[in-house]
Protein backbone atom coordinates (compact mmCIF):
# COMPACT_ATOMS: atom_id res chain seq x y z
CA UNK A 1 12.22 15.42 15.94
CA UNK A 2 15.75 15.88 17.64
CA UNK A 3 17.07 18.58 19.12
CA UNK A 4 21.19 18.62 19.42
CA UNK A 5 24.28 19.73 18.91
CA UNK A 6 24.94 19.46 15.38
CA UNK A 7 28.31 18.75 15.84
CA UNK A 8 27.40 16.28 18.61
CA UNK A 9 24.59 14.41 16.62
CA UNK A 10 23.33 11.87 19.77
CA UNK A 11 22.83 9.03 16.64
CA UNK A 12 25.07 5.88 15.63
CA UNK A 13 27.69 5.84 13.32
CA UNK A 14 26.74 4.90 9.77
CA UNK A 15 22.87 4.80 10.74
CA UNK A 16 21.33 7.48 8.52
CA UNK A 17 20.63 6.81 4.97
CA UNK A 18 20.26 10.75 4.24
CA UNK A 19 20.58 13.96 6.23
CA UNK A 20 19.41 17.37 4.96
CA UNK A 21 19.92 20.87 6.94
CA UNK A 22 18.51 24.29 5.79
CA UNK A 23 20.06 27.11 7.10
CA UNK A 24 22.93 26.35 9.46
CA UNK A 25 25.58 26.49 8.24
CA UNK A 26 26.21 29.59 7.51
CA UNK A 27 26.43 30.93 11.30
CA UNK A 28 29.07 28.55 11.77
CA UNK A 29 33.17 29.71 11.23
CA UNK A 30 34.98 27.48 8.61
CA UNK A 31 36.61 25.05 11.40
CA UNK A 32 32.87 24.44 12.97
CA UNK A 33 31.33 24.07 9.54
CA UNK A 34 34.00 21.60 8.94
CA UNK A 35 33.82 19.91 12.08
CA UNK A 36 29.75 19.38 11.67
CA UNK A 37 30.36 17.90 8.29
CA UNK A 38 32.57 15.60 9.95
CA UNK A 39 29.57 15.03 11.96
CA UNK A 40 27.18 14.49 9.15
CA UNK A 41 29.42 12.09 7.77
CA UNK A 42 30.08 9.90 11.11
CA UNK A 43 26.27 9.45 10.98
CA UNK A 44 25.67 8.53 7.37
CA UNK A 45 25.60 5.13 6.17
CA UNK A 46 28.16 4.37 3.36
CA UNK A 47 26.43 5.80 0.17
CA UNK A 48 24.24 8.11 2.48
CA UNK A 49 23.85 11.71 1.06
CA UNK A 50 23.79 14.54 2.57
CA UNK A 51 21.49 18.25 1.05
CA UNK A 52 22.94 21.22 2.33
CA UNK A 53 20.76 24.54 1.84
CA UNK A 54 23.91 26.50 2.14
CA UNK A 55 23.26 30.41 1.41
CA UNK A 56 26.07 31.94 -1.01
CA UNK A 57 27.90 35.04 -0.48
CA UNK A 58 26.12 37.61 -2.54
CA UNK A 59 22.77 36.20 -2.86
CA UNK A 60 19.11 37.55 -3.29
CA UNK A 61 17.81 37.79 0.17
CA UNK A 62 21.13 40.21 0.92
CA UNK A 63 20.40 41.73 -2.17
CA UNK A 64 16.93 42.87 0.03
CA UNK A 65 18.04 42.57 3.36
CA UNK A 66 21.50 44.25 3.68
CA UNK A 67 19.51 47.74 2.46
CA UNK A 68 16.61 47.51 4.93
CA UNK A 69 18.95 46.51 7.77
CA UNK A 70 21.11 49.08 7.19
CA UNK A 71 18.71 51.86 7.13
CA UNK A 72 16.94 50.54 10.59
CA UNK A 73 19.95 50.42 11.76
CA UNK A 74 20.93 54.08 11.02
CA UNK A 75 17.31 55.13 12.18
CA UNK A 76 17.40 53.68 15.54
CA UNK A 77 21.42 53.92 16.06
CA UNK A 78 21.12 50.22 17.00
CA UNK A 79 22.72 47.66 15.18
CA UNK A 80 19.40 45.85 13.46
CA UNK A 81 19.70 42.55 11.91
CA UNK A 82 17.07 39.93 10.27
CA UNK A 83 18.96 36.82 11.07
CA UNK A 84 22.31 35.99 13.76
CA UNK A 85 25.56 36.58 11.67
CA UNK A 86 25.80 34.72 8.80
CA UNK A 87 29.67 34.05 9.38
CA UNK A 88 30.33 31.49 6.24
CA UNK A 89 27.91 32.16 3.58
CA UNK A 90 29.64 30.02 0.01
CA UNK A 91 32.27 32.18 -1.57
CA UNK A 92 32.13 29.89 -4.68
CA UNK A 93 31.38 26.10 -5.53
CA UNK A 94 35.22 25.48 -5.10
CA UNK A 95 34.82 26.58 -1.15
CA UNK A 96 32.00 23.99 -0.80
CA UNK A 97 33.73 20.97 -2.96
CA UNK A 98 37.04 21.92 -0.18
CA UNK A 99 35.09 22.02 2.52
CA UNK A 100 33.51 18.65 1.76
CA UNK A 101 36.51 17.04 0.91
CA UNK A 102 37.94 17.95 3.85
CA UNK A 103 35.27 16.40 5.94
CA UNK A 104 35.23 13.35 3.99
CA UNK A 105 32.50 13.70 1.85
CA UNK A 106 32.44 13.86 -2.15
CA UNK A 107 30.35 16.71 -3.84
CA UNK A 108 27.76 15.05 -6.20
CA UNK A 109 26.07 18.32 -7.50
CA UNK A 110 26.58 22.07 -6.09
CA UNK A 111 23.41 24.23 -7.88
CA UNK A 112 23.30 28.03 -7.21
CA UNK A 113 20.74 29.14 -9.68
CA UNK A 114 17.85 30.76 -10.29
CA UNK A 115 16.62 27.57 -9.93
CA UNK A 116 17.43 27.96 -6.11
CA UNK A 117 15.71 31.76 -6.17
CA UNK A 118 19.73 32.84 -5.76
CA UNK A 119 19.17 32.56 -1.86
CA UNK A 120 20.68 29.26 -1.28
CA UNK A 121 23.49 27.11 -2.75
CA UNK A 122 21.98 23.63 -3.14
CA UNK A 123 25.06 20.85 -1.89
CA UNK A 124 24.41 17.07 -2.46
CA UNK A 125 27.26 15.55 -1.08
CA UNK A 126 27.71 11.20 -0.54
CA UNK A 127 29.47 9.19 1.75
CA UNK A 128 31.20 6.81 -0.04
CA UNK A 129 32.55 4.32 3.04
C-alpha cells in the first residue's frame, strides 16, 4: 500500500506495468486531472495501461443521491453532501479520449454502460513509449 500525492507518485519512471484508480478523479479540476494523468503516465512502463473508474456526468448514483442530498439539505438548512465535490465527472467519451491525449496516453476502450451499473465510466488507456 502507498499513500501519496497522486500527482507526485514517489515511484520510478516507466516502472509500473499497470495502474488502476477508482474514484479520484472526479474531485480533481480539468488542469489537476490532467496533470495526474501526466503522472500516471511518467510511471508506466511503455505498453503499461492504465483503468480509470471515472464517474460520468449524469450517472445513476446522482440519479439517487442529488434527491436525498437535496432534501437533507433543505431540512437541516445545511449544505449536506454524500461525497467532497465531484468537480470533473465525464461530460462524454470525447472529454476522456482529450483528456488522455493530452496527457500522453491513447484511449484503448471508454465503456459507460449498464454494464458499468451507469455509475462509472470505465477508461483503459496505454502508454505507448
Amino acid at each position: 500500500m502507498l499513500c501519496a500525492d497522486v500527482a507526485l507518485l514517489p515511484i520510478g519512471s516507466g516502472s509500473l506495468d499497470g495502474l488502476w484508480n477508482l474514484g479520484v478523479m472526479e474531485h480533481f479540476p480539468r488542469p489537476m486531472a490532467v496533470r495526474t494523468l501526466v503522472e500516471f503516465r511518467r510511471v508506466l512502463k511503455p505498453g503499461g495501461v492504465l483503468v480509470l473508474f471515472w464517474p460520468a456526468e449524469n450517472n445513476a448514483s446522482r440519479w439517487v443521491l442529488g434527491p436525498i442530498e437535496w432534501a437533507w439539505s433543505a431540512v437541516s438548512r445545511r449544505p449536506f453532501r454524500f461525497f467532497p465535490d465531484e468537480v470533473s465527472r465525464l461530460q462524454s467519451k470525447k472529454a476522456a479520449v482529450e483528456m488522455l491525449d493530452e496527457a500522453g496516453l491513447r484511449a484503448v476502450e471508454i465503456d459507460f454502460s449498464l454494464r458499468t451499473w451507469l455509475v462509472h465510466t470505465v477508461v483503459v488507456a496505454r502508454k505507448d513509449s
